[in-house]
Protein backbone atom coordinates (compact mmCIF):
# COMPACT_ATOMS: atom_id res chain seq x y z
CA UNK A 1 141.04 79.82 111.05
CA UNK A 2 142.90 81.61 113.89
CA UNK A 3 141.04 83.99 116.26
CA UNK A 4 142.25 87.06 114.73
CA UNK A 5 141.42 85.87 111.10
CA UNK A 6 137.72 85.52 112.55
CA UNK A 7 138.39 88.88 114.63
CA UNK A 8 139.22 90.43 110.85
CA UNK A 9 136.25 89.14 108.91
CA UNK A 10 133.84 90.17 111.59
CA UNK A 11 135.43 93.73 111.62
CA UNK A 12 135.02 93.84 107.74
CA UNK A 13 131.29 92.48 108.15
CA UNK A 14 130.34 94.87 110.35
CA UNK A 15 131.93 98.19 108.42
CA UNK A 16 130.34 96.46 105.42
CA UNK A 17 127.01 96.57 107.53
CA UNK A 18 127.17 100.02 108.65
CA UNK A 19 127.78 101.27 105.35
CA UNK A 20 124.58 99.34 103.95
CA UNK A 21 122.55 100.88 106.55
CA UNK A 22 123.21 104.63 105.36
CA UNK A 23 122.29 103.82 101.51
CA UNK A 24 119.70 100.78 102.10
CA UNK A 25 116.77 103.23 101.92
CA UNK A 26 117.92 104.38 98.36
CA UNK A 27 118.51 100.39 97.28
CA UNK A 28 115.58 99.00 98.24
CA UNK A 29 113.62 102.02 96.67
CA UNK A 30 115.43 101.71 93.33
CA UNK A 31 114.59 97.97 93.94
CA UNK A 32 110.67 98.35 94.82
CA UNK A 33 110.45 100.76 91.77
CA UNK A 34 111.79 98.26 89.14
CA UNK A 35 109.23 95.91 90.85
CA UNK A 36 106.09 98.13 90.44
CA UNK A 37 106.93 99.52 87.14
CA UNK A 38 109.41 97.03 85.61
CA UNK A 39 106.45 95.19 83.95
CA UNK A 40 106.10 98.70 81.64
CA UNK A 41 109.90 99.32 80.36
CA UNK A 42 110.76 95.19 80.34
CA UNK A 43 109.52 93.69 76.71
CA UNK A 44 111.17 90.19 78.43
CA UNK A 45 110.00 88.36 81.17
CA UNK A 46 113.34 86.97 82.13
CA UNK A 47 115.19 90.25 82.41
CA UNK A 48 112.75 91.56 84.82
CA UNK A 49 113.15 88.59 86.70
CA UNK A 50 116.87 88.97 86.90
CA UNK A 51 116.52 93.03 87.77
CA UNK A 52 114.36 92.29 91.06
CA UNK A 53 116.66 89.49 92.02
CA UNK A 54 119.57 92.00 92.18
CA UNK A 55 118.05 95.28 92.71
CA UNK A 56 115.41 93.92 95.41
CA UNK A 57 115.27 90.58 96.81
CA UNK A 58 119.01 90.34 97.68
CA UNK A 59 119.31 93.62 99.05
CA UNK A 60 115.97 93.16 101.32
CA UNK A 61 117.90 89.52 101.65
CA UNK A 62 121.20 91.25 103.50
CA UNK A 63 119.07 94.18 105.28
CA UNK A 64 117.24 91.74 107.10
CA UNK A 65 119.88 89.41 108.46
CA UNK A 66 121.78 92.62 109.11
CA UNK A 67 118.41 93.12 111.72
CA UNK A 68 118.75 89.95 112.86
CA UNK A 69 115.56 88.96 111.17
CA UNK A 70 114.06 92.43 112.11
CA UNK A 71 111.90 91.39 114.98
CA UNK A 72 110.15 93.79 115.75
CA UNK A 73 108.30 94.20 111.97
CA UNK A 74 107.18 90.61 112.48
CA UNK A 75 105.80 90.97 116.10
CA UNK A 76 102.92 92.38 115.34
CA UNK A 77 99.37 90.50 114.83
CA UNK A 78 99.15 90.96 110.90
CA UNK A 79 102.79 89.90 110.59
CA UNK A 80 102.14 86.45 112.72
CA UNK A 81 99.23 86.10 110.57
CA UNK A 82 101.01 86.34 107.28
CA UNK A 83 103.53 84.22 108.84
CA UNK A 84 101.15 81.53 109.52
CA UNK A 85 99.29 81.74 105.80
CA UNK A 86 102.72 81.44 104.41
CA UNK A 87 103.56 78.26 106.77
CA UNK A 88 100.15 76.83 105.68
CA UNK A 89 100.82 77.22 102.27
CA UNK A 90 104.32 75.44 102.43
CA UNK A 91 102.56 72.45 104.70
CA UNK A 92 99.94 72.06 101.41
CA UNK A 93 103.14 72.18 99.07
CA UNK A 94 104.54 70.25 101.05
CA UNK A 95 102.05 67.19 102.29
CA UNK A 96 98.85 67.72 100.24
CA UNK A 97 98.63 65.05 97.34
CA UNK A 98 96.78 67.10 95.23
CA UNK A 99 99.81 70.24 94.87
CA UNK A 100 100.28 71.29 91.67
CA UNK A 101 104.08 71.67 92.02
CA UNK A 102 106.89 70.62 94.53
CA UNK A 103 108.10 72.03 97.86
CA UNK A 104 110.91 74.01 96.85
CA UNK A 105 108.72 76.15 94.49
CA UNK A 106 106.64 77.42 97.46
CA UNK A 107 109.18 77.88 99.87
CA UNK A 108 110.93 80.25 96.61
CA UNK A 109 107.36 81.54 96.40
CA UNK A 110 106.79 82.24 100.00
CA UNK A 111 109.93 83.37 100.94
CA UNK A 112 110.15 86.29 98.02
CA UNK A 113 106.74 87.48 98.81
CA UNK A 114 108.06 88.05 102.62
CA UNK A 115 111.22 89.45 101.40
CA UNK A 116 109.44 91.96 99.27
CA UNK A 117 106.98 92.71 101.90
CA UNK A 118 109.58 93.74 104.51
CA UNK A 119 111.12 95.57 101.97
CA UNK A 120 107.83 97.74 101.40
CA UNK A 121 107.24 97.85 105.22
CA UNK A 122 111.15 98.69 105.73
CA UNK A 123 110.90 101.55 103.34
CA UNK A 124 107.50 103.11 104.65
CA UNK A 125 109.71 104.06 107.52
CA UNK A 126 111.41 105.99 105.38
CA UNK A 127 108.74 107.99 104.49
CA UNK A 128 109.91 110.60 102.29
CA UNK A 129 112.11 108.02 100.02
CA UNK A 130 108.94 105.76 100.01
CA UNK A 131 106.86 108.95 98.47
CA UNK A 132 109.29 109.53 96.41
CA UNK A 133 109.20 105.77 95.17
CA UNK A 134 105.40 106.05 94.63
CA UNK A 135 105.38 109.37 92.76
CA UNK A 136 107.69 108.21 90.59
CA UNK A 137 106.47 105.10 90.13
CA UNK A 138 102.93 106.77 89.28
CA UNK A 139 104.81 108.89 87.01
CA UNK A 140 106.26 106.03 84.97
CA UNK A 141 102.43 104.41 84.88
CA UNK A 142 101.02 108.01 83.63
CA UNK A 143 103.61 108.19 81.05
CA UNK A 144 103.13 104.85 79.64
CA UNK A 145 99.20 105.03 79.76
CA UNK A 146 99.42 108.25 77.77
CA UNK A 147 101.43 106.71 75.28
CA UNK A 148 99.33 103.48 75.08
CA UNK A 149 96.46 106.12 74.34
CA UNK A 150 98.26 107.87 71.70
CA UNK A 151 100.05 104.73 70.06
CA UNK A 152 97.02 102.68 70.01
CA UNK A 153 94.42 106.02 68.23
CA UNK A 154 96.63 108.18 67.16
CA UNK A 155 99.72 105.90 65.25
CA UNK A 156 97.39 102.17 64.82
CA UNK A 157 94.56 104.43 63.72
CA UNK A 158 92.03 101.97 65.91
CA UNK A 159 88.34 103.10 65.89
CA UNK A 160 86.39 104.71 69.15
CA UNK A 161 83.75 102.90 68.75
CA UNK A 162 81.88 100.78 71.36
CA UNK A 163 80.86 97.87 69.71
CA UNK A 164 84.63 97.55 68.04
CA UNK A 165 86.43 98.44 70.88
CA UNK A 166 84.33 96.15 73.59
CA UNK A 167 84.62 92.87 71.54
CA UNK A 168 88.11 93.59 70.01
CA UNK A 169 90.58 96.36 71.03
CA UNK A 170 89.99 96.04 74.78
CA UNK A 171 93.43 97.63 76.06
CA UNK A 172 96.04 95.57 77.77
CA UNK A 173 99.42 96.61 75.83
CA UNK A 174 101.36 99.72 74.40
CA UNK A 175 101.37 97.72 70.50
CA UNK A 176 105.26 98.56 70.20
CA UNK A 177 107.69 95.92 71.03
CA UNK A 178 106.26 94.45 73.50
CA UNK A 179 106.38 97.27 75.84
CA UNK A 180 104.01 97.71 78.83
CA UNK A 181 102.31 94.42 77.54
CA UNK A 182 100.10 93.30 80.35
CA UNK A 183 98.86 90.13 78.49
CA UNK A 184 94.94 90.80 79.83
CA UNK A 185 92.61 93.55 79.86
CA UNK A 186 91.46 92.67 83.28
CA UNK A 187 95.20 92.40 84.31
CA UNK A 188 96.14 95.71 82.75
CA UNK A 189 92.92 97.43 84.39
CA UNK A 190 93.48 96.47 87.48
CA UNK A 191 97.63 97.68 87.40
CA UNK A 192 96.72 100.95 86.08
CA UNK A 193 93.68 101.41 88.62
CA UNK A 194 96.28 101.18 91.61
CA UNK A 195 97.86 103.76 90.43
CA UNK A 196 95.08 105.93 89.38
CA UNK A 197 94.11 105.66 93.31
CA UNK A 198 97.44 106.97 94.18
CA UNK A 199 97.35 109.57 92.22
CA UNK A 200 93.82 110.35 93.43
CA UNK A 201 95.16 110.27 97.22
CA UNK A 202 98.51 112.43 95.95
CA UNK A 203 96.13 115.01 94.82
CA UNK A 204 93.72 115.01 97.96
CA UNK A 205 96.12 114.33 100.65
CA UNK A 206 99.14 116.22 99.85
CA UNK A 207 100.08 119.91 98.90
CA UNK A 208 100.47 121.04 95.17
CA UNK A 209 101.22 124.04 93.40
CA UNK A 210 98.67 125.10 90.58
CA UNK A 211 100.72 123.76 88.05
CA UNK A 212 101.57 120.41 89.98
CA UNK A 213 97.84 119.77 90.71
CA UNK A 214 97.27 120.55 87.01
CA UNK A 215 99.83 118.26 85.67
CA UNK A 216 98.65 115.41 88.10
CA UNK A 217 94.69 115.89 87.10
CA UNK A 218 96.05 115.48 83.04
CA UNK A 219 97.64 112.29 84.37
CA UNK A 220 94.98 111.12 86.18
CA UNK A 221 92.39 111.92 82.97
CA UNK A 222 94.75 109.34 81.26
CA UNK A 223 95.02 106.40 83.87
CA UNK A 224 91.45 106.88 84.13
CA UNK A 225 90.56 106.42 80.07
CA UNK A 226 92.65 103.55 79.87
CA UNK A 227 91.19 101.67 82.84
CA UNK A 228 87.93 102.90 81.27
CA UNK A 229 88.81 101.45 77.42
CA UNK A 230 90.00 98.03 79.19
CA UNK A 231 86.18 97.12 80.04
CA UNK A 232 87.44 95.45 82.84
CA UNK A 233 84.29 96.12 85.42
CA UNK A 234 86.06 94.48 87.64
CA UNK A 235 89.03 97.07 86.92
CA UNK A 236 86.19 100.12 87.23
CA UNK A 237 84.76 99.25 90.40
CA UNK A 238 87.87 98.81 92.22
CA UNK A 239 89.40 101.63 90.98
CA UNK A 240 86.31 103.69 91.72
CA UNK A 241 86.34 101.42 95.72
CA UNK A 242 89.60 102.62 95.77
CA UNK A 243 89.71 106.52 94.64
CA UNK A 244 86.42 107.18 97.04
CA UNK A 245 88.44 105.33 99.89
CA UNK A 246 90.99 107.80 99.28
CA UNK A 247 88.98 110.78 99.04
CA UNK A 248 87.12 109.80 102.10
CA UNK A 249 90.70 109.42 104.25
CA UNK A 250 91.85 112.56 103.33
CA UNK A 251 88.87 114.93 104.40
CA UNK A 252 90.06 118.28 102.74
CA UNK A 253 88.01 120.71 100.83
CA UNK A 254 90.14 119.78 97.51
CA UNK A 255 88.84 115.79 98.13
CA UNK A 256 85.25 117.66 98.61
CA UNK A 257 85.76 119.59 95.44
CA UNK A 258 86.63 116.04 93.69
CA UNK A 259 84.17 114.01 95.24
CA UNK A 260 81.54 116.40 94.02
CA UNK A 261 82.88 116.52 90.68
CA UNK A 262 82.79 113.00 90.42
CA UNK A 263 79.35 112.36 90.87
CA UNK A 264 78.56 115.26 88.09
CA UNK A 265 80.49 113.70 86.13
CA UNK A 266 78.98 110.10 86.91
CA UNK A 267 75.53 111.55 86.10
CA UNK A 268 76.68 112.96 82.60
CA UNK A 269 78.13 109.47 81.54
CA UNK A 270 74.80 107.57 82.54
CA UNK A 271 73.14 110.18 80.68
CA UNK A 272 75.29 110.29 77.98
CA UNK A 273 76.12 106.59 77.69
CA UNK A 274 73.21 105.04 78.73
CA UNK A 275 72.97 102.57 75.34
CA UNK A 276 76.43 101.28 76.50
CA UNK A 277 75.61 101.10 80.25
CA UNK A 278 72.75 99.12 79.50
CA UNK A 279 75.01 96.64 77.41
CA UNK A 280 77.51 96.02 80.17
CA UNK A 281 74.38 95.20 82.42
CA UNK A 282 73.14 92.54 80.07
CA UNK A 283 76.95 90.80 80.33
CA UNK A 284 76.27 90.81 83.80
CA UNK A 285 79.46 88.12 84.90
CA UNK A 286 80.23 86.83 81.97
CA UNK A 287 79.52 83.85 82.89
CA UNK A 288 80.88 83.57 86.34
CA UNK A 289 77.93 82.50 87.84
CA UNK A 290 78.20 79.18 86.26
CA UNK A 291 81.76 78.71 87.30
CA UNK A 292 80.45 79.67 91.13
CA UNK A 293 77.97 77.32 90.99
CA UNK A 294 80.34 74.69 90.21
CA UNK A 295 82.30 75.60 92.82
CA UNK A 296 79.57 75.39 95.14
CA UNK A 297 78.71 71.94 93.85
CA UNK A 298 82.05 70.69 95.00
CA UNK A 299 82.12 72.27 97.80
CA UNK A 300 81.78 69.00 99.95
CA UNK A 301 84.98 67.72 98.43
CA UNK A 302 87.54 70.41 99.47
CA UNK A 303 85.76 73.00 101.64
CA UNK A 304 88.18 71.43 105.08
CA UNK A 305 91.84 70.27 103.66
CA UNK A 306 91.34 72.14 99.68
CA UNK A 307 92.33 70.80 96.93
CA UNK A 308 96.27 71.01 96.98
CA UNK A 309 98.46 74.53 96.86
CA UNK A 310 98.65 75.67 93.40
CA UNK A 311 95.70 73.13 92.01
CA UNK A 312 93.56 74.16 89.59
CA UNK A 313 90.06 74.60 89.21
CA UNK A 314 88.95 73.13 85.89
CA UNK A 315 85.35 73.64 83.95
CA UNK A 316 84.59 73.42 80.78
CA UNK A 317 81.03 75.58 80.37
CA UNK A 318 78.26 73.60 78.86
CA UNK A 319 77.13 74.06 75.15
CA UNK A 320 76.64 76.48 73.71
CA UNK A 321 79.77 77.50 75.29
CA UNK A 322 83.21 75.84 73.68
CA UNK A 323 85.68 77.31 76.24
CA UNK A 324 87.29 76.13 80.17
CA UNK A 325 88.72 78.10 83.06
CA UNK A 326 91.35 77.23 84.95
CA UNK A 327 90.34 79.08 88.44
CA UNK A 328 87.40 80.27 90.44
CA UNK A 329 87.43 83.61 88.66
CA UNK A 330 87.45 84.85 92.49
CA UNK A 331 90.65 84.86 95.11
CA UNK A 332 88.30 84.10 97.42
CA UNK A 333 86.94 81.12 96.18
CA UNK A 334 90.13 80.07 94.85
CA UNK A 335 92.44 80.33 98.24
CA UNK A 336 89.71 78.03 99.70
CA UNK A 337 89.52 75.43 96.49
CA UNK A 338 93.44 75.54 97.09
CA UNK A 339 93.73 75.56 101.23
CA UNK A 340 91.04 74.39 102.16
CA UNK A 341 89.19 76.24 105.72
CA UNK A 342 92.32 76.58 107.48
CA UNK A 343 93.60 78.44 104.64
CA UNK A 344 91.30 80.68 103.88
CA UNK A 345 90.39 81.86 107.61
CA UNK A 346 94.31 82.73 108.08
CA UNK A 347 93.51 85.17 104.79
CA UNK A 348 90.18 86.87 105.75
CA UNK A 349 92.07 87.57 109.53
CA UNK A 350 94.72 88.68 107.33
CA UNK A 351 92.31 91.41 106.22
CA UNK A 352 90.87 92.39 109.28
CA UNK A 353 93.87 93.20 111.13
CA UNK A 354 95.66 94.99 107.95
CA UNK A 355 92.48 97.20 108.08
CA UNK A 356 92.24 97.09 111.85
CA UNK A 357 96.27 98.08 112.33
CA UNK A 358 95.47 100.94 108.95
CA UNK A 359 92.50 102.24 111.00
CA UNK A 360 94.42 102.52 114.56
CA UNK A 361 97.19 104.15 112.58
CA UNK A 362 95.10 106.63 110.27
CA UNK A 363 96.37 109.86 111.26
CA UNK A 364 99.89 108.38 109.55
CA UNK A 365 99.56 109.66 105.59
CA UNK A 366 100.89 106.03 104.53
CA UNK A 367 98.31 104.11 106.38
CA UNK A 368 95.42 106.09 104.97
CA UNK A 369 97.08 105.56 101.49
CA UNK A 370 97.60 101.49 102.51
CA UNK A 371 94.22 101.34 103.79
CA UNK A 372 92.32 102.87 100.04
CA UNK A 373 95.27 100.57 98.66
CA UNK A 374 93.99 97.41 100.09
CA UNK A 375 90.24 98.35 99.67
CA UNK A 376 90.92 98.14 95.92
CA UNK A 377 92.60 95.33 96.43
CA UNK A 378 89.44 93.55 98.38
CA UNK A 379 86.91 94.77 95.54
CA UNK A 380 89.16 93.50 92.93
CA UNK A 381 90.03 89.95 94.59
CA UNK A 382 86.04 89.15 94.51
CA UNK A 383 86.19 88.56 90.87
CA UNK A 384 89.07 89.12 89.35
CA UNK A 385 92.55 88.01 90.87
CA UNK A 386 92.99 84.41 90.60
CA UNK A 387 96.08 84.30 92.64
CA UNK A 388 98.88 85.63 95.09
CA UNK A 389 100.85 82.85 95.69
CA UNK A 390 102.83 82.87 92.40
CA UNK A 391 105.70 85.06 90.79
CA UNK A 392 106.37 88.47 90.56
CA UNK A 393 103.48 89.70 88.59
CA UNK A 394 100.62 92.48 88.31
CA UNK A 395 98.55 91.39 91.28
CA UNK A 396 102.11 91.83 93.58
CA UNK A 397 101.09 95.52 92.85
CA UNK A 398 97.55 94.93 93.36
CA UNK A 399 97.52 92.81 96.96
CA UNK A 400 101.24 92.94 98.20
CA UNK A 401 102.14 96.18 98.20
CA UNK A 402 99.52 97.33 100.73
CA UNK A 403 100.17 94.42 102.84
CA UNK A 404 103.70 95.53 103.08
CA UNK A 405 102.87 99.44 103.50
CA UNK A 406 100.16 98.65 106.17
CA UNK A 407 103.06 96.41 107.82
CA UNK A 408 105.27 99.11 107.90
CA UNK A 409 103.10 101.81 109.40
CA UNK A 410 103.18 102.79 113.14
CA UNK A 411 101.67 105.12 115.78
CA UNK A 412 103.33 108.33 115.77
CA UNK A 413 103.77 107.52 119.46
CA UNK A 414 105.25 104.31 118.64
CA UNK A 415 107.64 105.73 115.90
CA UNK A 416 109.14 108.47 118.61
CA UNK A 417 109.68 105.52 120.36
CA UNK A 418 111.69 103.41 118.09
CA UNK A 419 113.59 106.30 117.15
């Protein structure tokens, strides 16, 4: 190829560039949307897989080798840190003998969860279009909880009752086609509590008219009766972690006003439903004590190199019992079964500086909402995820979005800066 025919392509690369970077804010937000609520309007697993390849992961793809990499959003302490889980994750898939599944899966693992996290971080410095993304995204989950509501009572006629709902109509789907079908109550709890906390912090934190505070507090009454008929308690005390995060970050005399009515409200339902509360006590962990004991009995055998990336943690509970589990029932637990010491120190300093970088960066809206965001997330990861390291799914929502958003935040002083 002569000179000039490189000359040419380059030319066309770069106009091809510069047009990207005028519209990239509107792709990647069309492609984080699909990604948060493309698990509602998909009935097929596959086609939602195909939408974030095209909508998300290719355009965050060409944005960041457009950036040359984009630097600067990985030199930063929580960035190296992710870096480094993600390079310890690939050395298990890579070298341990007891990985579940080859190399190339976790590098295709690792290397979409990084691509989606720039794209979150890459967006929050957009900050109206990212807004814009969440609203809309909270929108779609408010709409689809209301209709899961009405569908499930209203059209399948099911029963309110306790005993009917707790051991057999826990919510985790729409019941039409396959829409919004979360597969688990615990799953569906948990995706529907994330969004409850944003709308929580949209209605604390931001300014409403009457009628747009009104129409947000009917949404939020419906995110907040699904989460409650899941019985996920895992769902109802991150959610409630969450929302009082929130509240707490944005000081204002409407979060006051909530936080007050909240605990009246609190005090009604233990009057009120004090049979019921009593119940859920005697559950306790359904039975995840035993499985953390077991855990803690073979602790010896994987607590320094784990147990392989992607390995599972198999018990079968002792009569009476006639059922297994596959995982720890805690992320926690599980990251170390999986990576061993190494692994799961690079996670909790994961943590700390996410909520050390949220806290330096507080008086930024976004980092207030990524820091309620990720305090869900930590509540929720003590007994309910059982993993991050896998495909597009629920608990992207749950524990990779924040990471991204609290990525993405900077200084105000920094951010004059860049600009």
């Amino acid at each position: 190829m002569t000179m000039n025919g490189v000359a040419v392509i380059h030319v066309r690369w770069s106009g091809f560039l510069s047009r990207l970077s005028r519209y990239w804010p509107y792709i990647l937000g069309a492609g984080v949307l699909v990604q948060l609520t493309g698990l509602l309007f998909n009935n097929d697993g596959s086609r939602y897989a195909t939408q974030l390849y095209l909508l998300l992961f290719a355009p965050a793809l060409l944005l960041l080798l457009s950036r040359r990499l984009s630097v600067e959003t990985w030199r930063q302490l929580p960035a190296c840190l992710l870096l480094g889980l993600c390079a310890w994750v690939l050395l298990c898939g890579w070298l341990h003998p007891g990985v579940a599944k080859g190399v190339g899966y976790w590098f295709k693992i690792t290397g979409l969860l990084l691509l989606y996290v720039f794209a979150v971080a890459s967006l929050v410095r957009q900050p109206r279009v990212f807004v814009g993304v969440l609203t809309a995204a909270m929108a779609m989950a408010v709409l689809f909880a209301w209709l899961t509501l009405y569908y499930q009572f209203g059209v399948l006629d099911k029963p309110l009752d306790y005993q009917a709902m707790r051991f057999a109509g826990r919510l985790s789907e729409l019941g039409w086609n396959g829409f919004a079908n979360l597969k688990h109550p615990i799953v569906a709890g948990l995706y529907y509590g994330v969004f409850a906390t944003l709308a929580i912090g949209l209605l604390a934190g931001f300014p409403l008219r009457t009628w747009q505070a009104a129409l947000l507090a009917a949404g939020i009454c419906g995110l907040f009766a699904y989460i409650l008929l899941t019985f996920s308690r895992g769902a109802w005390f991150s959610t409630a972690t969450g929302c009082l995060a929130m509240l707490l970050l944005f000081p204002s005399r409407r979060s006051r006003l909530l936080l007050g009515a909240g605990a009246l409200l609190l005090l009604v339902a233990l009057f009120v439903f004090w049979p019921e509360i009593r119940h859920e006590r005697q559950v306790g962990l359904s039975s995840r004590g035993l499985i953390w004991d077991e855990w803690a009995r073979r602790f010896p055998v994987f607590w320094l190199t784990g147990a392989g990336a992607g390995a599972n943690f198999a018990f079968t509970f002792p009569p009476p019992f006639d059922w297994s589990v596959k995982h720890a029932h805690s992320l926690y637990l599980q990251l170390w079964y999986e990576y061993g010491i190494v692994g799961i120190l690079l996670f909790v300093a994961l943590l700390a500086s996410l909520l050390w970088k949220g806290w330096t960066c507080r008086t930024e809206p976004l980092a207030r909402v990524g820091l309620a965001l990720l305090a869900f997330a930590m509540v929720a990861m003590i007994s309910d995820v059982y993993a991050i390291f896998h495909r597009p799914s629920p608990y992207w929502v749950v524990f990779w979005l924040p990471v991204g958003i609290l990525l993405g935040v900077r200084k105000p002083s920094s951010a004059r800066e860049t600009a």
